[in-house]
PDB file of N, CA and C in Angstrom:
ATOM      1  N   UNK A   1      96.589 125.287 108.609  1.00  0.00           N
ATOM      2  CA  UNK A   1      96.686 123.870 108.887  1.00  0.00           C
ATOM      3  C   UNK A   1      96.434 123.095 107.597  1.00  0.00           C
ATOM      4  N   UNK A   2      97.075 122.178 107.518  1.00  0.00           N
ATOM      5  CA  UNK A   2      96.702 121.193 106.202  1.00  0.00           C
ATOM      6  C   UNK A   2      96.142 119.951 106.394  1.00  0.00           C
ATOM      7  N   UNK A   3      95.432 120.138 105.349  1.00  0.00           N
ATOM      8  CA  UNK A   3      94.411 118.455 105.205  1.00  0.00           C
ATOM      9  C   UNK A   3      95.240 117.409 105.104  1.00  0.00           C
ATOM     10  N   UNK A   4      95.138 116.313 105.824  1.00  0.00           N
ATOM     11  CA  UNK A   4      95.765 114.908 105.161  1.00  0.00           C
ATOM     12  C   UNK A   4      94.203 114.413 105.436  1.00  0.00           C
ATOM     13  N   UNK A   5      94.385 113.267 103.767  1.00  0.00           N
ATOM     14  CA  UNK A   5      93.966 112.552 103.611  1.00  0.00           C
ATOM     15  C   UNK A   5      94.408 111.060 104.366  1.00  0.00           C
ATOM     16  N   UNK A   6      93.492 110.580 105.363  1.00  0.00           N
ATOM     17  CA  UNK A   6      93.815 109.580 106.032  1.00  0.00           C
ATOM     18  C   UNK A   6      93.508 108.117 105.342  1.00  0.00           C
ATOM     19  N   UNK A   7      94.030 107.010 105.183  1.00  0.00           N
ATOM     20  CA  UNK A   7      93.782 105.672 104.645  1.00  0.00           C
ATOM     21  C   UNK A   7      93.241 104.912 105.445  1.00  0.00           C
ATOM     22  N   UNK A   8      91.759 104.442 104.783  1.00  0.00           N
ATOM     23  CA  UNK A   8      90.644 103.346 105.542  1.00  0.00           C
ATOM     24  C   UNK A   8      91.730 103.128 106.931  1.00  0.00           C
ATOM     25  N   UNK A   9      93.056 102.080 106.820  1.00  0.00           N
ATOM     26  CA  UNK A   9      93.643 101.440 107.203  1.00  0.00           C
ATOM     27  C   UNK A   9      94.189 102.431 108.464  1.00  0.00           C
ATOM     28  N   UNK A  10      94.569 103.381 108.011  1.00  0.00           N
ATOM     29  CA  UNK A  10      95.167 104.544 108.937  1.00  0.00           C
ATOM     30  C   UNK A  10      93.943 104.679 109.953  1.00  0.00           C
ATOM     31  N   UNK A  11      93.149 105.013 109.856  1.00  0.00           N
ATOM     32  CA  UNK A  11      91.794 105.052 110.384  1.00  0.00           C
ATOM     33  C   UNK A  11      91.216 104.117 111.131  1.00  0.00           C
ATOM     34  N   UNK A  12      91.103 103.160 111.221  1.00  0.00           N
ATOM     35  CA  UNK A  12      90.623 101.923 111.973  1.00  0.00           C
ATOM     36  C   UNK A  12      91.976 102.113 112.854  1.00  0.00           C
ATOM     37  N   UNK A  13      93.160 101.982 112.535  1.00  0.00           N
ATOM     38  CA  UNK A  13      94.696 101.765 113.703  1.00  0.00           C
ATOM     39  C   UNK A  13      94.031 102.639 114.678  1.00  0.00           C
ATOM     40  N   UNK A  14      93.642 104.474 114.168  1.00  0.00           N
ATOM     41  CA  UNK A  14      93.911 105.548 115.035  1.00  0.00           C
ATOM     42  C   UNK A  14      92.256 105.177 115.769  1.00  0.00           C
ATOM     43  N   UNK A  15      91.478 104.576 115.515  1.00  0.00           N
ATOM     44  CA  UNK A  15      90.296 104.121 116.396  1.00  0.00           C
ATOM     45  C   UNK A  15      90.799 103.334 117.268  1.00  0.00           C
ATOM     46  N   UNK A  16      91.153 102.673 117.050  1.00  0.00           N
ATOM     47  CA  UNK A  16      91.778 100.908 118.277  1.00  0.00           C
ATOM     48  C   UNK A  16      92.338 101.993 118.964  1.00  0.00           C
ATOM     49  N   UNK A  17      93.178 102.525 118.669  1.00  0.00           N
ATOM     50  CA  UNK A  17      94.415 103.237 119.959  1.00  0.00           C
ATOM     51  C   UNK A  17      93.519 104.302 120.642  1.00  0.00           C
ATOM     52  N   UNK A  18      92.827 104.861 120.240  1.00  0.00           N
ATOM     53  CA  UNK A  18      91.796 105.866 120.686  1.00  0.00           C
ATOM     54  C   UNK A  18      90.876 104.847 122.113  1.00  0.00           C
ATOM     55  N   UNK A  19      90.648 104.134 121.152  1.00  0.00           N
ATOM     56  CA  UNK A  19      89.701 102.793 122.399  1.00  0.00           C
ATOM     57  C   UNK A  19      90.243 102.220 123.445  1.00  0.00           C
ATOM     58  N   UNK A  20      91.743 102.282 122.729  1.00  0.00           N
ATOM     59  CA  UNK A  20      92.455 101.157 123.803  1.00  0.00           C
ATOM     60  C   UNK A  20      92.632 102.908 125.213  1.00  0.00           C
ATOM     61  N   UNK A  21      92.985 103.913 124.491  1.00  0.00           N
ATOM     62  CA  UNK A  21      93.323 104.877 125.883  1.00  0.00           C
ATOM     63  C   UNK A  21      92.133 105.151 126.628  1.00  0.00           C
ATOM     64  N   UNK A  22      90.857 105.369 126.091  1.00  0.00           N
ATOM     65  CA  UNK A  22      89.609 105.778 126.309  1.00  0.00           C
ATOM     66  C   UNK A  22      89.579 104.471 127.614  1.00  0.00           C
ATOM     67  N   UNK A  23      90.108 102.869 127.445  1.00  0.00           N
ATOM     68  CA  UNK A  23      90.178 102.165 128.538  1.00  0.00           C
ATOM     69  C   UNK A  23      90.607 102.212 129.376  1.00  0.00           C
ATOM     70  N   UNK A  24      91.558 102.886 129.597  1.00  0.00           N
ATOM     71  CA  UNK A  24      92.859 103.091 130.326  1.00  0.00           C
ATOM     72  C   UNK A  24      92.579 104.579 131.316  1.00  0.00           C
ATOM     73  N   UNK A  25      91.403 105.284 130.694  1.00  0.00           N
ATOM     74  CA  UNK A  25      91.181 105.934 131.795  1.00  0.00           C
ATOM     75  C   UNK A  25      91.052 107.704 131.200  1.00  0.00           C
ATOM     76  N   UNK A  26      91.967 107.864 129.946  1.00  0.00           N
ATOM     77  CA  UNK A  26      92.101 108.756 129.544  1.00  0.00           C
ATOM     78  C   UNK A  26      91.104 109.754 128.632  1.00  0.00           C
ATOM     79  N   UNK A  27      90.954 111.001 129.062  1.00  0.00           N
ATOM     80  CA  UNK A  27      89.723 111.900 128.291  1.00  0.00           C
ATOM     81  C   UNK A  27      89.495 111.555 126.538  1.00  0.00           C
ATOM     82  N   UNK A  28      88.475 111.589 126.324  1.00  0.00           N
ATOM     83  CA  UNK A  28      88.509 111.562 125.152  1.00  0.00           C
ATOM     84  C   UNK A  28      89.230 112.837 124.081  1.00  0.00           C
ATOM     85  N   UNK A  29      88.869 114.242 124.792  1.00  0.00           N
ATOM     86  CA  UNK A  29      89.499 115.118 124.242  1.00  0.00           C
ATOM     87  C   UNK A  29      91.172 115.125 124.245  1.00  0.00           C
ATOM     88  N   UNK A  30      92.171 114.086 125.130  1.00  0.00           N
ATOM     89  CA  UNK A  30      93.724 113.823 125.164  1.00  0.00           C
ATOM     90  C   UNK A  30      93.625 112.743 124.020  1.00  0.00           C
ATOM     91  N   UNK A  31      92.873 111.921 124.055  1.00  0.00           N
ATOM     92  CA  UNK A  31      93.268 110.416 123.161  1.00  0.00           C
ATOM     93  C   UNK A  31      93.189 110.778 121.799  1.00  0.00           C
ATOM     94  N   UNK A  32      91.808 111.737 121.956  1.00  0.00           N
ATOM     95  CA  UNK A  32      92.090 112.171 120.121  1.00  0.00           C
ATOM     96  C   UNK A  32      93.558 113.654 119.646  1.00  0.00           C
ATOM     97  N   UNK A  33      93.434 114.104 120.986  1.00  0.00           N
ATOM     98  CA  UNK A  33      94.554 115.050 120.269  1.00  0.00           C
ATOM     99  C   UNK A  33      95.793 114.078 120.218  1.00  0.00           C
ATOM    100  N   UNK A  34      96.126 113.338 120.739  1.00  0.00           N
ATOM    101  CA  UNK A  34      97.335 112.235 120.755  1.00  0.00           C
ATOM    102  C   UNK A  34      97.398 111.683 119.443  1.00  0.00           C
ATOM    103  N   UNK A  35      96.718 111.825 118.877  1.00  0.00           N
ATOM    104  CA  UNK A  35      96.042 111.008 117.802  1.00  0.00           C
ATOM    105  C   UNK A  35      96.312 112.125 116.567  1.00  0.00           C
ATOM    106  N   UNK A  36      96.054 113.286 116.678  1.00  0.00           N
ATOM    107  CA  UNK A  36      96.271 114.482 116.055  1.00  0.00           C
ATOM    108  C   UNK A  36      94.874 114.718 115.138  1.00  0.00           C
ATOM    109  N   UNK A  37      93.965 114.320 116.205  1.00  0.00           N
ATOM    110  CA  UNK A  37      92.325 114.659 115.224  1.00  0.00           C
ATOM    111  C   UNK A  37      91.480 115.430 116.388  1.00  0.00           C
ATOM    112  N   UNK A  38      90.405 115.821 116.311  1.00  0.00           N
ATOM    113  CA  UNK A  38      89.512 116.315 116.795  1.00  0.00           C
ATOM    114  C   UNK A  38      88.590 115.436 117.233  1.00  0.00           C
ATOM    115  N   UNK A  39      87.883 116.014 118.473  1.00  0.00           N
ATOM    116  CA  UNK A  39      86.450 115.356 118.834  1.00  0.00           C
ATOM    117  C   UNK A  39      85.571 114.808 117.726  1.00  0.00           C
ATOM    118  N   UNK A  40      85.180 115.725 117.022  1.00  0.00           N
ATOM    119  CA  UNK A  40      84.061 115.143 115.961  1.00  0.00           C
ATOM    120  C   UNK A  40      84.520 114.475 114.703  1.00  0.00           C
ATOM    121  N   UNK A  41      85.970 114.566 114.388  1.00  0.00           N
ATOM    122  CA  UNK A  41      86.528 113.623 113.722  1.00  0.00           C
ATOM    123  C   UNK A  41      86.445 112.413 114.002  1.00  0.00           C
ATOM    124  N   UNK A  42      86.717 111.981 115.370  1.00  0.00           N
ATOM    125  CA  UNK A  42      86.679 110.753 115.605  1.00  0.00           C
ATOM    126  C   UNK A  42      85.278 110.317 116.090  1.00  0.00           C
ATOM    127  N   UNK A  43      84.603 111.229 116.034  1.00  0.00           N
ATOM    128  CA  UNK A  43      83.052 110.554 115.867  1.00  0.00           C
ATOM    129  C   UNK A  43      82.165 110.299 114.596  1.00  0.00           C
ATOM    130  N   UNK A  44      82.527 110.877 113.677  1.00  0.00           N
ATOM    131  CA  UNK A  44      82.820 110.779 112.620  1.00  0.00           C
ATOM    132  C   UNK A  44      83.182 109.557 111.833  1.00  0.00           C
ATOM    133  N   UNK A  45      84.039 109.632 112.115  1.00  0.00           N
ATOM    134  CA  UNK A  45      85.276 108.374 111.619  1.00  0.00           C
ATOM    135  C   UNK A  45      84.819 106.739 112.483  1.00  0.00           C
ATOM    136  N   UNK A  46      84.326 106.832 113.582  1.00  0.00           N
ATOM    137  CA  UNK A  46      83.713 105.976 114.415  1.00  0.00           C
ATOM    138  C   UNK A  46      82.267 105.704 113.904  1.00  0.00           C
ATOM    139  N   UNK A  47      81.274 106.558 112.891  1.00  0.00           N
ATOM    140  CA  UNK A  47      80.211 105.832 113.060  1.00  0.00           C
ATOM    141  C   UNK A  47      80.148 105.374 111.410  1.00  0.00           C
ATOM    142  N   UNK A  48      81.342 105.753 110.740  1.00  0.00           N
ATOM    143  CA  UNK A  48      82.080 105.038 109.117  1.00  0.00           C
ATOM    144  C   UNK A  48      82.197 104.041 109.649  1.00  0.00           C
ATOM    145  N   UNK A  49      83.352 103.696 110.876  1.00  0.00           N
ATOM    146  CA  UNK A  49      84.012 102.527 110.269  1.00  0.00           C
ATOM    147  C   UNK A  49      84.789 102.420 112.215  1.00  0.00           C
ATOM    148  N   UNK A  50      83.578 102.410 112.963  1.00  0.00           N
ATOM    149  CA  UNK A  50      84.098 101.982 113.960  1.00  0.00           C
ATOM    150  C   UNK A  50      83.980 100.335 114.437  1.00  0.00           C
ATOM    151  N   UNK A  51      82.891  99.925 113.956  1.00  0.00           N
ATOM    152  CA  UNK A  51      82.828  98.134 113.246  1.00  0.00           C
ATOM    153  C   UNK A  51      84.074  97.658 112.819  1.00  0.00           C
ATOM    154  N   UNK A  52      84.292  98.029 112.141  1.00  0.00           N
ATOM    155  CA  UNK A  52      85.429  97.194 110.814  1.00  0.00           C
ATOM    156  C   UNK A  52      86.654  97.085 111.635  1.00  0.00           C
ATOM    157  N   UNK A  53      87.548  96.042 111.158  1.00  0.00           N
ATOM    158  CA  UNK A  53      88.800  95.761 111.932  1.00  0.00           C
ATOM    159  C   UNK A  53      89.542  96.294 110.454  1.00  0.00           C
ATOM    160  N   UNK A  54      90.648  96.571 110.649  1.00  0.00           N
ATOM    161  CA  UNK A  54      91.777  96.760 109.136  1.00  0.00           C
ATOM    162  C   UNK A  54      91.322  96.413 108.117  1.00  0.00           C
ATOM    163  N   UNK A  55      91.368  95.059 108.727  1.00  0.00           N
ATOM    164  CA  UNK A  55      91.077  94.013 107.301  1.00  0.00           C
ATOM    165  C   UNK A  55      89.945  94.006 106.375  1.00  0.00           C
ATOM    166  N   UNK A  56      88.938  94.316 107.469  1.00  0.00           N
ATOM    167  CA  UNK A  56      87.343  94.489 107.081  1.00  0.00           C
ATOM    168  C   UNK A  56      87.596  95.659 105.974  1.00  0.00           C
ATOM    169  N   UNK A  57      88.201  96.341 106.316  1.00  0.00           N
ATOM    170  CA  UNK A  57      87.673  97.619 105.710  1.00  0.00           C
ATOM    171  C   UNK A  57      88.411  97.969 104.475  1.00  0.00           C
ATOM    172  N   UNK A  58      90.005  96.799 104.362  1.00  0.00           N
ATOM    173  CA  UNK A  58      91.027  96.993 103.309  1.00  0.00           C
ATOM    174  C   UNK A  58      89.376  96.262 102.018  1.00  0.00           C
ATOM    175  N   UNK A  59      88.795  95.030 102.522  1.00  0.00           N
ATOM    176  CA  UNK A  59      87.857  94.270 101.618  1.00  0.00           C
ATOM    177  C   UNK A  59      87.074  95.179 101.219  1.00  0.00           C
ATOM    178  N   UNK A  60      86.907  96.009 102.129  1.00  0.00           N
ATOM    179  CA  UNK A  60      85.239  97.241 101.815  1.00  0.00           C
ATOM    180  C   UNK A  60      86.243  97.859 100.576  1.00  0.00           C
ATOM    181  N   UNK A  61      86.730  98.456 100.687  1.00  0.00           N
ATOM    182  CA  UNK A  61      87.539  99.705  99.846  1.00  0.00           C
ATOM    183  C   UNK A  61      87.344  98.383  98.434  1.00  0.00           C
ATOM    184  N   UNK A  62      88.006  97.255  98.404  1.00  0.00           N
ATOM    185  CA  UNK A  62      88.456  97.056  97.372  1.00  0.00           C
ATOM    186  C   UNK A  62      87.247  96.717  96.617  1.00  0.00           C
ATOM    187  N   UNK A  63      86.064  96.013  97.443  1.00  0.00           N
ATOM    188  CA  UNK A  63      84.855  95.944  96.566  1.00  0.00           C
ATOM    189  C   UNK A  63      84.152  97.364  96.239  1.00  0.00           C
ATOM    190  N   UNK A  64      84.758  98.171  96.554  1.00  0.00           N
ATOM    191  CA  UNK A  64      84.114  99.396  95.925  1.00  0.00           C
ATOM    192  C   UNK A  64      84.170  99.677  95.049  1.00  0.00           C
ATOM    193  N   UNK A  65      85.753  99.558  94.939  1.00  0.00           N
ATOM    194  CA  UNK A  65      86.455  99.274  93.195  1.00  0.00           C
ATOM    195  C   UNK A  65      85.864  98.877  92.593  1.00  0.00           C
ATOM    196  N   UNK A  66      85.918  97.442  92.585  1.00  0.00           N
ATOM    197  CA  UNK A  66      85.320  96.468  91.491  1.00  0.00           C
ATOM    198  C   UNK A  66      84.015  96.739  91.479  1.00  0.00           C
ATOM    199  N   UNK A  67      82.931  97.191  92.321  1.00  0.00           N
ATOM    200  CA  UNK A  67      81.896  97.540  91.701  1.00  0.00           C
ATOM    201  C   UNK A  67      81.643  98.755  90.980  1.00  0.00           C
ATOM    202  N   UNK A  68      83.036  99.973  91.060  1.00  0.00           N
ATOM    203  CA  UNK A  68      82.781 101.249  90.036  1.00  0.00           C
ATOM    204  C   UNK A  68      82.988 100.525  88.804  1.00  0.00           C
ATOM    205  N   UNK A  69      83.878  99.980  88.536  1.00  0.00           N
ATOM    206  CA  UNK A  69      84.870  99.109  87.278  1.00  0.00           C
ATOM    207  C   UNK A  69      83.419  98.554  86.852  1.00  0.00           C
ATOM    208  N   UNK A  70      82.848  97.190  87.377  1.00  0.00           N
ATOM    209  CA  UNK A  70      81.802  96.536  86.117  1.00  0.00           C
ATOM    210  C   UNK A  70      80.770  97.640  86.093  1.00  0.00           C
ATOM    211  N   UNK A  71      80.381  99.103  87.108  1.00  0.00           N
ATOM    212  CA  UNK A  71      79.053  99.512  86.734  1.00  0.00           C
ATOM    213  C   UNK A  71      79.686 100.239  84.917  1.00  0.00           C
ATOM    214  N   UNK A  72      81.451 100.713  85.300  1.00  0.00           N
ATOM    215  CA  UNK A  72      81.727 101.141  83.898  1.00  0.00           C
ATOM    216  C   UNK A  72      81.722 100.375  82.955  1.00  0.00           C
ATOM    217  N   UNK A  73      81.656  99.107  83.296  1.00  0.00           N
ATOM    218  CA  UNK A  73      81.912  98.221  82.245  1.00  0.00           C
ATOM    219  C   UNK A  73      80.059  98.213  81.555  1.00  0.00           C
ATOM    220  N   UNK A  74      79.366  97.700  82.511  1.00  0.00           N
ATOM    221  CA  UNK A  74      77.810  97.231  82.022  1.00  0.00           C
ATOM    222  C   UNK A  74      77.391  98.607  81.539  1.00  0.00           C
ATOM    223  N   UNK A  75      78.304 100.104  81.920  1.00  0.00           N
ATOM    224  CA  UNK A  75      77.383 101.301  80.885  1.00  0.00           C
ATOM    225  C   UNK A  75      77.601 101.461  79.529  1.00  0.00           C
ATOM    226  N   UNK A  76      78.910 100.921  79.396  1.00  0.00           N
ATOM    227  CA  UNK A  76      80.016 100.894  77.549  1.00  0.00           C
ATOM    228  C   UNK A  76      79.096  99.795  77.022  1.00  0.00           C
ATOM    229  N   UNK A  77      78.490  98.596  78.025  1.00  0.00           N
ATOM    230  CA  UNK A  77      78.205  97.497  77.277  1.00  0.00           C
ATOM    231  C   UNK A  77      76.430  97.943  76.782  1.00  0.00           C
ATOM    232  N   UNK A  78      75.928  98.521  77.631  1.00  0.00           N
ATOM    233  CA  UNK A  78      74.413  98.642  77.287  1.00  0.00           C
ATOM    234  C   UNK A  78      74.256 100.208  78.036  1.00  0.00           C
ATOM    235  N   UNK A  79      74.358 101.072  77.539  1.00  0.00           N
ATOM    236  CA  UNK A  79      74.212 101.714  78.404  1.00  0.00           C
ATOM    237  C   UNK A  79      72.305 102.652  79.049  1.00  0.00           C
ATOM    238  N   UNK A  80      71.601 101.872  78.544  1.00  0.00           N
ATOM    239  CA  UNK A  80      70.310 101.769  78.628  1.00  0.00           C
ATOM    240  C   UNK A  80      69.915 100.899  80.182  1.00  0.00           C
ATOM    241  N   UNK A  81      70.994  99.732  80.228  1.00  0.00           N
ATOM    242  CA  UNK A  81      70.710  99.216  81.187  1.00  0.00           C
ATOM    243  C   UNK A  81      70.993  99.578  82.375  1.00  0.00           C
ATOM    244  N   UNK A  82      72.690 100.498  82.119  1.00  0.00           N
ATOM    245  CA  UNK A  82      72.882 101.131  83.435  1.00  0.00           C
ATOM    246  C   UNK A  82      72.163 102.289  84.082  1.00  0.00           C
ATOM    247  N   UNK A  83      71.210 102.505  83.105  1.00  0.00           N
ATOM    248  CA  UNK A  83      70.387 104.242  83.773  1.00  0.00           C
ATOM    249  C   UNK A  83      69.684 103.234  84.354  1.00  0.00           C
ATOM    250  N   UNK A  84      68.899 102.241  84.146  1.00  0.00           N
ATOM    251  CA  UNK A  84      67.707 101.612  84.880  1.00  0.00           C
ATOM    252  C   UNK A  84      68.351 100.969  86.746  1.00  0.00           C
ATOM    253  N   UNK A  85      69.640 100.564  86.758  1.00  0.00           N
ATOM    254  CA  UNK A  85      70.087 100.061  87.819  1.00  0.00           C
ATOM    255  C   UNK A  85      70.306 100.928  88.959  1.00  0.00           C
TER     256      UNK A  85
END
């Protein structure tokens, strides 16, 4: 079997649809294979980022970025200061 790497974005969709069947009546063990994940994947994946709507989570990702970027930036600039942070 092969790994895919799933996107924040991919991830929150395959939660909603998971939630929306889980309403509707359907086992949790059908909604996630529908889904093409496992039980503990999606528990998993639910206690990451079962909060976040898309959007929430496109913002999370991108401030992650920008905070690897200036911690690289403030270690080139002092890098005394970044061991202390």
């Amino acid at each position: 079997m092969r790994w895919k790497k799933h996107s924040a974005e991919e991830i929150t969709a395959k939660l909603e649809r998971i939630a929306k069947a889980l309403k509707r009546g359907v086992s949790l063990e059908s909604a996630a294979e529908m889904e093409g994940i496992c039980e503990s994947t999606y528990f998993r994946w639910r206690s990451l980022y079962g909060s976040l709507s898309p959007v929430q989570v496109k913002r999370y990702k991108e401030l992650e970025l920008e905070n690897a970027r200036l911690r690289r930036l403030l270690e080139e600039f002092d890098p005394q200061q970044a061991l202390a942070s």
